[in-house]
C-alpha atoms as a PDB file:
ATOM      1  CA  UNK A   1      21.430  21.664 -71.660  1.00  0.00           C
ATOM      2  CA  UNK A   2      17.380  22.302 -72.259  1.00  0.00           C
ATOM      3  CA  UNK A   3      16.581  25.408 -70.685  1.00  0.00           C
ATOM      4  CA  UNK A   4      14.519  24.738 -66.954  1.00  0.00           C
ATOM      5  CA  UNK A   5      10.835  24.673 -67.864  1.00  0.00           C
ATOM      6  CA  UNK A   6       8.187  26.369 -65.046  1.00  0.00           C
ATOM      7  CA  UNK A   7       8.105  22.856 -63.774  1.00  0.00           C
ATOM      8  CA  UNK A   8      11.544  21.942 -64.547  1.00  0.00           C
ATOM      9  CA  UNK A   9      12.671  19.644 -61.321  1.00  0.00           C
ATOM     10  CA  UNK A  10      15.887  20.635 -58.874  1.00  0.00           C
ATOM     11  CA  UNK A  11      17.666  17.199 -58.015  1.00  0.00           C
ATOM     12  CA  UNK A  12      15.818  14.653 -55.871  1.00  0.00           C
ATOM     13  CA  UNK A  13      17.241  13.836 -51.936  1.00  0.00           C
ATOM     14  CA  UNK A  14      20.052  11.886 -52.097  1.00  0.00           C
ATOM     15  CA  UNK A  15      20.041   8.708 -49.672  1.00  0.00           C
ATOM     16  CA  UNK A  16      21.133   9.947 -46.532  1.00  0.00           C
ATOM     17  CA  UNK A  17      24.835  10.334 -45.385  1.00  0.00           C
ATOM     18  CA  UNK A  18      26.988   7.686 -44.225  1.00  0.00           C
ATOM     19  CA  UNK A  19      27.903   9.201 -40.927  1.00  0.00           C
ATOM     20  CA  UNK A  20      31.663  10.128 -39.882  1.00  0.00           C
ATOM     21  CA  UNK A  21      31.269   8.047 -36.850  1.00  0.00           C
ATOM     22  CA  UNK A  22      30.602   4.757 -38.627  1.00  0.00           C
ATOM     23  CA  UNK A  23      33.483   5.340 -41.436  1.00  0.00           C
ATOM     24  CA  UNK A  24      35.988   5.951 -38.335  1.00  0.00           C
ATOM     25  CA  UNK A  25      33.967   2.611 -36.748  1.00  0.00           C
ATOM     26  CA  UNK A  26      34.665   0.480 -40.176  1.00  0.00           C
ATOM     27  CA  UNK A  27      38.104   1.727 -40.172  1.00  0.00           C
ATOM     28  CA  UNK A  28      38.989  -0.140 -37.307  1.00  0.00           C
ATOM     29  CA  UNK A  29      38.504  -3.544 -39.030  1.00  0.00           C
ATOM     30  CA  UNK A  30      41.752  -4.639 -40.218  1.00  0.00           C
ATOM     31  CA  UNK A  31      40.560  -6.241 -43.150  1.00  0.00           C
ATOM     32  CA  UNK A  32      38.593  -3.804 -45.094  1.00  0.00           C
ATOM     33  CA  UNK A  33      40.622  -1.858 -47.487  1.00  0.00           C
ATOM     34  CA  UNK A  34      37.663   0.279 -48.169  1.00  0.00           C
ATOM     35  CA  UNK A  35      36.709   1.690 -44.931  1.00  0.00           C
ATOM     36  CA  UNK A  36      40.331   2.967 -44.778  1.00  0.00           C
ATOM     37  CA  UNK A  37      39.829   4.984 -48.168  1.00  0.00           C
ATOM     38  CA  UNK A  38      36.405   6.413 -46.806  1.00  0.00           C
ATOM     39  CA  UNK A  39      38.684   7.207 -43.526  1.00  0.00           C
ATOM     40  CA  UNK A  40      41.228   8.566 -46.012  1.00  0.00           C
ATOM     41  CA  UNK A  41      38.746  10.672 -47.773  1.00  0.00           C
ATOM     42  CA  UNK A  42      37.607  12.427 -44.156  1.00  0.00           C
ATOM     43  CA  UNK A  43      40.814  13.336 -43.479  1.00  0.00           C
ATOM     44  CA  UNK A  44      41.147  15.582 -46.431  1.00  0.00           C
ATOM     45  CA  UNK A  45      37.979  17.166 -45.916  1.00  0.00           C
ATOM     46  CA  UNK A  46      39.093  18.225 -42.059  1.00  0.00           C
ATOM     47  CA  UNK A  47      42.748  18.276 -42.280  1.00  0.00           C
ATOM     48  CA  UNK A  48      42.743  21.846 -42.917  1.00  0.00           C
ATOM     49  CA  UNK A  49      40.964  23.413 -40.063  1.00  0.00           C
ATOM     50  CA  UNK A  50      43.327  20.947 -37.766  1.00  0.00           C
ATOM     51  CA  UNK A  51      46.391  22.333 -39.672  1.00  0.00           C
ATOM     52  CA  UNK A  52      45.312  25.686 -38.518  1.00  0.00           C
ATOM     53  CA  UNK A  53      44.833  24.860 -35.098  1.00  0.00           C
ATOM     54  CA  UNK A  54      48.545  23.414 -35.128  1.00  0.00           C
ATOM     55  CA  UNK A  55      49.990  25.632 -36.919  1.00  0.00           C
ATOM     56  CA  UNK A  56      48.226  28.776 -34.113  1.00  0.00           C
ATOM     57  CA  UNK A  57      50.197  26.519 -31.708  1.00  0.00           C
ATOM     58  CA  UNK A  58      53.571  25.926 -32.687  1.00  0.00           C
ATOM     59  CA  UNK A  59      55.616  28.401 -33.595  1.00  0.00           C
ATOM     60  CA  UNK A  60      57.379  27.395 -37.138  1.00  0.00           C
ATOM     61  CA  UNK A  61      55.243  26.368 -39.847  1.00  0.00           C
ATOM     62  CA  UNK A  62      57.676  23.325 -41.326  1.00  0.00           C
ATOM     63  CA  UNK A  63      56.514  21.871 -37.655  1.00  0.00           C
ATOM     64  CA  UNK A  64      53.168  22.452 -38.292  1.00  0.00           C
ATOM     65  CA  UNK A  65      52.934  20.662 -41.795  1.00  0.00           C
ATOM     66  CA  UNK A  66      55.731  17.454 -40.156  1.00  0.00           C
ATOM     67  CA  UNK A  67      52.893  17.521 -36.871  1.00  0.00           C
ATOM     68  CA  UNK A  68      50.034  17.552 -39.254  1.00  0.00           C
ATOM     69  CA  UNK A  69      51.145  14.978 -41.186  1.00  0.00           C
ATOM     70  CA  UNK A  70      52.360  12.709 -38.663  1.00  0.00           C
ATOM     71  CA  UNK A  71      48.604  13.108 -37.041  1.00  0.00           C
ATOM     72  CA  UNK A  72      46.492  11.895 -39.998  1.00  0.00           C
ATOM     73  CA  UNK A  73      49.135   8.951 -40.455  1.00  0.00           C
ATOM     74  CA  UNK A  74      48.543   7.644 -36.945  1.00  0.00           C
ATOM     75  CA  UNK A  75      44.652   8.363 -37.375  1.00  0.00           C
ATOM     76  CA  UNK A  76      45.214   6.099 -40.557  1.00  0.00           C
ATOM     77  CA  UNK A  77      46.538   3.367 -38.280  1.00  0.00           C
ATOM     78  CA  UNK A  78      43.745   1.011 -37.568  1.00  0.00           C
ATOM     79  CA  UNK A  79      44.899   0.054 -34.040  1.00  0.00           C
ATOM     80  CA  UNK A  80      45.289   3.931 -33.651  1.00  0.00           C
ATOM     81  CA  UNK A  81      41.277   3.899 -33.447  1.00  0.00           C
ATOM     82  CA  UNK A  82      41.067   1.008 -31.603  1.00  0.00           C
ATOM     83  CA  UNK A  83      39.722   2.789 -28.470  1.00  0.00           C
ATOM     84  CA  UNK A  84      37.154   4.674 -30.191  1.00  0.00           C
ATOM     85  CA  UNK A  85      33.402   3.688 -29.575  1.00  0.00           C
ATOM     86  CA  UNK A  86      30.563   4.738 -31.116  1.00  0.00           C
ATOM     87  CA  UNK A  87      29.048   7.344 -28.503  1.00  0.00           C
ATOM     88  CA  UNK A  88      31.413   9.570 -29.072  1.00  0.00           C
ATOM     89  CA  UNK A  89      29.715  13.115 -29.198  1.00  0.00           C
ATOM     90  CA  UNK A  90      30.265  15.498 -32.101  1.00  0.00           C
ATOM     91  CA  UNK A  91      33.062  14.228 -34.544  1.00  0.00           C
ATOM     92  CA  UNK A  92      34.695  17.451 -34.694  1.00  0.00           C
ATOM     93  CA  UNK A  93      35.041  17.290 -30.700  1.00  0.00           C
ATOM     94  CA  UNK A  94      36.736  14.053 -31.565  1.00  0.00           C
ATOM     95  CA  UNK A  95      39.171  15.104 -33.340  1.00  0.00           C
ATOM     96  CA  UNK A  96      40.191  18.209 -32.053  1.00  0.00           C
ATOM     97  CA  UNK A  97      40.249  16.056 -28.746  1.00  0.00           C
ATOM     98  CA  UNK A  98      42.774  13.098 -30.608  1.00  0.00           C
ATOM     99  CA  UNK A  99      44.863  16.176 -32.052  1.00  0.00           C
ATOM    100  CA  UNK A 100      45.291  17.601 -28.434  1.00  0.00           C
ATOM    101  CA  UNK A 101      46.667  14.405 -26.689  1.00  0.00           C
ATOM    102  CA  UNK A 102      48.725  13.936 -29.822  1.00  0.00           C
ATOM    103  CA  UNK A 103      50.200  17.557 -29.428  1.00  0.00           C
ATOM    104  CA  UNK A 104      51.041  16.812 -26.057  1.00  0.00           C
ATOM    105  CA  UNK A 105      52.221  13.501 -26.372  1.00  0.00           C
ATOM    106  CA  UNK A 106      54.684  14.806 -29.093  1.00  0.00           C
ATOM    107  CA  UNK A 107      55.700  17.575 -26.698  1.00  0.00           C
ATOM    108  CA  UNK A 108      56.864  14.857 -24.453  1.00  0.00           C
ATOM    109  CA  UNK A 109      59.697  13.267 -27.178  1.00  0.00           C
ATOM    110  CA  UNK A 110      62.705  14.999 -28.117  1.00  0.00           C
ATOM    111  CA  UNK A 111      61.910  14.685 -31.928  1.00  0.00           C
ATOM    112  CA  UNK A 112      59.264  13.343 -33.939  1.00  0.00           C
ATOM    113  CA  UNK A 113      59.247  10.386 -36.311  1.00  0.00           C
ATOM    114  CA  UNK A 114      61.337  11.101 -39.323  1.00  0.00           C
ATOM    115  CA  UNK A 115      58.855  13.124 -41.667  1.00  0.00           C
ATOM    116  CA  UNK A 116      57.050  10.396 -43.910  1.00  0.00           C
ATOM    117  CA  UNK A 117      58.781   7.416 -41.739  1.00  0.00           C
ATOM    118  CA  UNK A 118      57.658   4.698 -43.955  1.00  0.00           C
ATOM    119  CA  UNK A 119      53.841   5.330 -43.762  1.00  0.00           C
ATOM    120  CA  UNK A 120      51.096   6.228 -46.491  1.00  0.00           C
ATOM    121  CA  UNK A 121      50.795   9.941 -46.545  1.00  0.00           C
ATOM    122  CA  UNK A 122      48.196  11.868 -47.469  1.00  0.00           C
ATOM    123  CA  UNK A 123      48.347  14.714 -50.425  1.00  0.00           C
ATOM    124  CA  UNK A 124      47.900  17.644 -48.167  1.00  0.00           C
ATOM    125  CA  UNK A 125      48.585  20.741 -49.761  1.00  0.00           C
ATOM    126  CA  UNK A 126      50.626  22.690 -47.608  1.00  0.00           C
ATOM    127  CA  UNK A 127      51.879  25.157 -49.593  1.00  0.00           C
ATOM    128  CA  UNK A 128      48.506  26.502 -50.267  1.00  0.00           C
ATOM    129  CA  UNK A 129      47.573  25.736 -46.613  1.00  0.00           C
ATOM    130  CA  UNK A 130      50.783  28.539 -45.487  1.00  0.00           C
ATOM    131  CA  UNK A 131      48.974  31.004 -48.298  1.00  0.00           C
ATOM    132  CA  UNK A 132      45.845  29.902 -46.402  1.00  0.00           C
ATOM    133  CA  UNK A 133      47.195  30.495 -43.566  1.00  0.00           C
ATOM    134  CA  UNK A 134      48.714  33.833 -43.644  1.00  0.00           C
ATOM    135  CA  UNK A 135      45.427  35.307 -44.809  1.00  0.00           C
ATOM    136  CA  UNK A 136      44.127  33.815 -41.454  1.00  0.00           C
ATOM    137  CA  UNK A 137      42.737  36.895 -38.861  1.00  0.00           C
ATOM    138  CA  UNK A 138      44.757  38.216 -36.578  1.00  0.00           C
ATOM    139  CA  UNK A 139      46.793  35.610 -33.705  1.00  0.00           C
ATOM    140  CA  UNK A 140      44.403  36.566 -30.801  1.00  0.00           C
ATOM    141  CA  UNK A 141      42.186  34.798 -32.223  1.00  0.00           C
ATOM    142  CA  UNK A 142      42.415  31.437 -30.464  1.00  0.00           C
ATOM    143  CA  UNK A 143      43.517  28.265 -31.720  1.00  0.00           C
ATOM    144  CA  UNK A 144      39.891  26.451 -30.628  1.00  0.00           C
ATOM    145  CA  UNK A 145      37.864  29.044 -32.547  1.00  0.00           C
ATOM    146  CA  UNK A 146      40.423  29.274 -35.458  1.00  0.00           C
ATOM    147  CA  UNK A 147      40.262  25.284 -36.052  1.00  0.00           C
ATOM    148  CA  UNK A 148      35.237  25.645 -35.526  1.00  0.00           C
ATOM    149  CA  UNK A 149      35.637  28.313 -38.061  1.00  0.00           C
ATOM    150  CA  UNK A 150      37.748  26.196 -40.290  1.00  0.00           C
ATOM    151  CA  UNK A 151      35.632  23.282 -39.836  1.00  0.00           C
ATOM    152  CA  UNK A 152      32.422  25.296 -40.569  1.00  0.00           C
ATOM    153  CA  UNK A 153      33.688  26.759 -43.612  1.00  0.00           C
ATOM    154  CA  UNK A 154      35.153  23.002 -45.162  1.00  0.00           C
ATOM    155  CA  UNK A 155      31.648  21.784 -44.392  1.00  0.00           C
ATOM    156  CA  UNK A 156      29.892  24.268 -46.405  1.00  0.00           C
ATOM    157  CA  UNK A 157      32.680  23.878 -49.637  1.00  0.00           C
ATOM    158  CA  UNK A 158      31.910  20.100 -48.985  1.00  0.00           C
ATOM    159  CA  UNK A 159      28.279  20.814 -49.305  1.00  0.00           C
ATOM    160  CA  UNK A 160      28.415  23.282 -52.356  1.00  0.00           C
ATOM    161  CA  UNK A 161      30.778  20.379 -53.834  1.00  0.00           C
ATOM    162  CA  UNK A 162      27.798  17.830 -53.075  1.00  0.00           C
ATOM    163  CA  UNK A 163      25.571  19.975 -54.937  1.00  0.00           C
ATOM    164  CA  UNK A 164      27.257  20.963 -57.449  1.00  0.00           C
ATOM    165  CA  UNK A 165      28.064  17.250 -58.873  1.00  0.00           C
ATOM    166  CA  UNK A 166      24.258  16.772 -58.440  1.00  0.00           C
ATOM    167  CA  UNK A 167      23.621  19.311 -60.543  1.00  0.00           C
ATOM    168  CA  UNK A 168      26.326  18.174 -63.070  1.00  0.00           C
ATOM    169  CA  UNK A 169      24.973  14.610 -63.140  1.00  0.00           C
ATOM    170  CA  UNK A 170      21.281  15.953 -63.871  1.00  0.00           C
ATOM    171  CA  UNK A 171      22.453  17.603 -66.909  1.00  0.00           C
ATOM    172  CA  UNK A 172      22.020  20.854 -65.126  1.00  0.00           C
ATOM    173  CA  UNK A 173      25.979  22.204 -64.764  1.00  0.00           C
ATOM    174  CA  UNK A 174      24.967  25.342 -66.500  1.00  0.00           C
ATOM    175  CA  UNK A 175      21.631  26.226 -64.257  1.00  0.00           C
ATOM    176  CA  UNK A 176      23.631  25.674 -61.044  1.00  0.00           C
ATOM    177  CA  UNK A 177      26.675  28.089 -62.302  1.00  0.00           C
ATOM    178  CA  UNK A 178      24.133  30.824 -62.636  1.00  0.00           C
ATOM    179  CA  UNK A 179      22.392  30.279 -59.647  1.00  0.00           C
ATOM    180  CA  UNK A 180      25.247  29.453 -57.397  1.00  0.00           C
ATOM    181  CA  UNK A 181      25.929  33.155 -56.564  1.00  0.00           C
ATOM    182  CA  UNK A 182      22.372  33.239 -54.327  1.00  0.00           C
ATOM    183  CA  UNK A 183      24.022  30.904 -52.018  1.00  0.00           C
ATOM    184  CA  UNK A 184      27.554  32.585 -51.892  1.00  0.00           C
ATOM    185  CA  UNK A 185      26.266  35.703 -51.835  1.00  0.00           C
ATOM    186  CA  UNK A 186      28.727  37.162 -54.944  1.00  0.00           C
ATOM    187  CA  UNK A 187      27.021  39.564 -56.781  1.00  0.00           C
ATOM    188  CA  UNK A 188      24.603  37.237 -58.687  1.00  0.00           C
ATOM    189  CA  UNK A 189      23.162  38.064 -61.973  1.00  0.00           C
ATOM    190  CA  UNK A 190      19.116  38.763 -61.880  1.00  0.00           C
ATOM    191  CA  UNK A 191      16.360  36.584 -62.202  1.00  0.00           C
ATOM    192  CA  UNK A 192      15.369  37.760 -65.593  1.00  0.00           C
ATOM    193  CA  UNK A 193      19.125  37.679 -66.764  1.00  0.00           C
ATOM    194  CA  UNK A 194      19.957  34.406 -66.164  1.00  0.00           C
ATOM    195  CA  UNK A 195      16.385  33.308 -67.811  1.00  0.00           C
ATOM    196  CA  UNK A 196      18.021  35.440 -71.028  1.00  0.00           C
ATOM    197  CA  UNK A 197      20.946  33.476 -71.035  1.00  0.00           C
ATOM    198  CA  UNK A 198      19.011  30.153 -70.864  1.00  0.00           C
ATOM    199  CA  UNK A 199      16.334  30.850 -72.365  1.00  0.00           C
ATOM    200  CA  UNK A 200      14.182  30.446 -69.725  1.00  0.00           C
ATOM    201  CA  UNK A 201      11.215  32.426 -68.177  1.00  0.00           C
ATOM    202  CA  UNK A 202      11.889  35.014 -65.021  1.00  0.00           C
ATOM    203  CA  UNK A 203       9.488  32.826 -62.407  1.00  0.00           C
ATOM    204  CA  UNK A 204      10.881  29.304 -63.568  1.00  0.00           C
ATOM    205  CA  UNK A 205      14.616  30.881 -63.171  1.00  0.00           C
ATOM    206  CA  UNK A 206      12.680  31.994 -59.594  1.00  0.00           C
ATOM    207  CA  UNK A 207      11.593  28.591 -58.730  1.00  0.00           C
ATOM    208  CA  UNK A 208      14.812  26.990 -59.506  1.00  0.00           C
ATOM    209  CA  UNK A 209      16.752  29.254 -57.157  1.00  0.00           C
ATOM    210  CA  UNK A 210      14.240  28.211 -54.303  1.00  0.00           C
ATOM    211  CA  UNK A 211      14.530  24.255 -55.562  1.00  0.00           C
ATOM    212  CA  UNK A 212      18.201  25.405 -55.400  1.00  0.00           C
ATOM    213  CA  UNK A 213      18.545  26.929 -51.855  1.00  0.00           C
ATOM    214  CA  UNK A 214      16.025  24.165 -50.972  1.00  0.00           C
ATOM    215  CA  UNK A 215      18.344  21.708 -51.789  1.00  0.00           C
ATOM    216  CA  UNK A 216      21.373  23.388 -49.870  1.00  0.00           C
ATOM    217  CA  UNK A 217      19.432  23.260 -46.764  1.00  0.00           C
ATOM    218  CA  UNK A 218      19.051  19.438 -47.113  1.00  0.00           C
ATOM    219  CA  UNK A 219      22.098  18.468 -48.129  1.00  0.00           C
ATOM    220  CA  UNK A 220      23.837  20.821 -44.798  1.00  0.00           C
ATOM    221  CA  UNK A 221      21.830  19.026 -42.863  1.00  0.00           C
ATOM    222  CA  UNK A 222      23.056  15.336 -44.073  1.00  0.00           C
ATOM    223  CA  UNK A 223      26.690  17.056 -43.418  1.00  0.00           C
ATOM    224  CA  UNK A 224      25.768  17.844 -40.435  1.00  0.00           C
ATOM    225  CA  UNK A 225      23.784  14.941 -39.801  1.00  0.00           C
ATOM    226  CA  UNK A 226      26.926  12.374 -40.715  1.00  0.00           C
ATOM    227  CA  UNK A 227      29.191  14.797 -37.640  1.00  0.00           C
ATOM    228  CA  UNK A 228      27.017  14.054 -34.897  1.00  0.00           C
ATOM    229  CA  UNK A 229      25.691  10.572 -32.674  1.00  0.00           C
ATOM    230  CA  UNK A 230      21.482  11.602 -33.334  1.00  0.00           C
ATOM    231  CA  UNK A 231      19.412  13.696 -34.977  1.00  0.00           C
ATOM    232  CA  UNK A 232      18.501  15.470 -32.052  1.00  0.00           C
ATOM    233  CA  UNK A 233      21.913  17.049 -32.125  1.00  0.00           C
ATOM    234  CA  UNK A 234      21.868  18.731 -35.814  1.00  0.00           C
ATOM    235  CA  UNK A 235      19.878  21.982 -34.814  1.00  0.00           C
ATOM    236  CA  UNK A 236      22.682  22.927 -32.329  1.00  0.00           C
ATOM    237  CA  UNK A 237      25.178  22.120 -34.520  1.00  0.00           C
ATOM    238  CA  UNK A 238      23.793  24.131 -37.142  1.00  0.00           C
ATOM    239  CA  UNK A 239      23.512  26.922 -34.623  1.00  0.00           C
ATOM    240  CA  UNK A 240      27.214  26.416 -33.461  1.00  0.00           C
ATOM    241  CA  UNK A 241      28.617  26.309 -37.412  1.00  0.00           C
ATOM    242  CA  UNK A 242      27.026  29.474 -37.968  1.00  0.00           C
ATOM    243  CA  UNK A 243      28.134  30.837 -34.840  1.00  0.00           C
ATOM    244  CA  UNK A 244      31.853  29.678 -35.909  1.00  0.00           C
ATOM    245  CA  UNK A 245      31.800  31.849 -38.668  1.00  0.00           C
ATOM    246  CA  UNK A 246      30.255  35.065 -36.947  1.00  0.00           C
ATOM    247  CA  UNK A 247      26.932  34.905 -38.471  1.00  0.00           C
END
């Protein structure tokens, strides 16, 4: 990769974000093959922090994975989203809402659907979600706040994941795995290292880091932006993800 210039570029602004609400919308046309992929694809960017909120409310975690399961395979119904209309609130709300009445419509049969039953699962990782799990804080915490604290940390990996392939497809793989440590907070290197290793100058190492952080900011706020019915609504739900995780 050429080492960044003074006026070496951060990615452009992506086109914004197709939102959640209009993936779960397309989903409910029968014939479109595609919309149930992108519906597919939101699951396993949320299915964690609902995991954890099942898992704080049942008592044996085999349940928890069978419950889990069984949830995102109705959701991946199409007549399962037939009552969903496009006001809707905050997509998060939704969901935790659809896992609720499916928790207590469960606790109303004697046994749930065979696990797997004949339906399309999805590759959940569950035996990294029990390590996950177990490293969770302490059980007074409730299942509500475990399951926004989940779902504000999977939006922020989805947004370092975003940025991160920009970088890669820009040639630029190398500068971002320098820099990436100013977002995470992990210790990063200094300014004037990272232009040794690249062979680039202290302040264009400086300006890239503020392209860089620049950057984040936009692309939270198309995640957050794609979660929620208006634009009006993505300061407060910035507010609330940050309040999720204690900040």
């Amino acid at each position: 990769m050429p080492p960044p210039s003074d006026d070496a570029s951060i990615p452009a602004a992506g086109h914004f974000a197709t939102t959640h609400w209009s993936v779960v919308l397309q989903a409910q046309q029968r014939a479109s093959p595609a919309a149930r992929d992108a519906l597919a694809a939101l699951c396993r960017v949320y299915w964690y922090p609902l995991y954890a909120y099942v898992r704080r409310r049942v008592a044996s975690a085999d349940r928890a994975e069978e419950l889990t399961q069984e949830f995102f395979a109705r959701l991946l119904e199409k007549n399962y989203l037939d009552p969903v209309e496009p006001a809707r609130g905050r997509f998060r709300a939704f969901l935790l809402a659809c896992c609720k009445h499916f928790l207590a419509n469960e606790r109303d049969r004697e046994h749930a659907q065979k696990r797997g039953g004949g339906r399309t699962l999805l590759p959940l990782d569950f035996h990294g979600a029990a390590d996950r799990y177990r490293r969770e804080p302490a059980h007074e915490e409730t299942p509500e706040r475990l399951f926004e604290r989940r779902w504000a940390l999977a939006l922020l990996d989805e947004t370092l994941e975003r940025l991160r392939q920009e970088y890669e497809r820009d040639g630029k793989g190398a500068l971002y795995g320098r820099l990436k440590g100013a977002l995470v907070g992990d210790g990063a290197a200094s300014y004037r290292e990272i232009g040794a290793a690249l062979g680039a100058s202290e302040a264009a190492v400086k300006k890239a880091a503020q392209r860089l952080r620049q950057r984040y900011r936009e692309l939270l706020r198309e995640q957050i932006a794609a979660t929620v019915d208006g634009p009006e609504q993505i300061d407060d739900e910035i507010r609330a993800l940050f309040a999720a995780l204690g900040a």
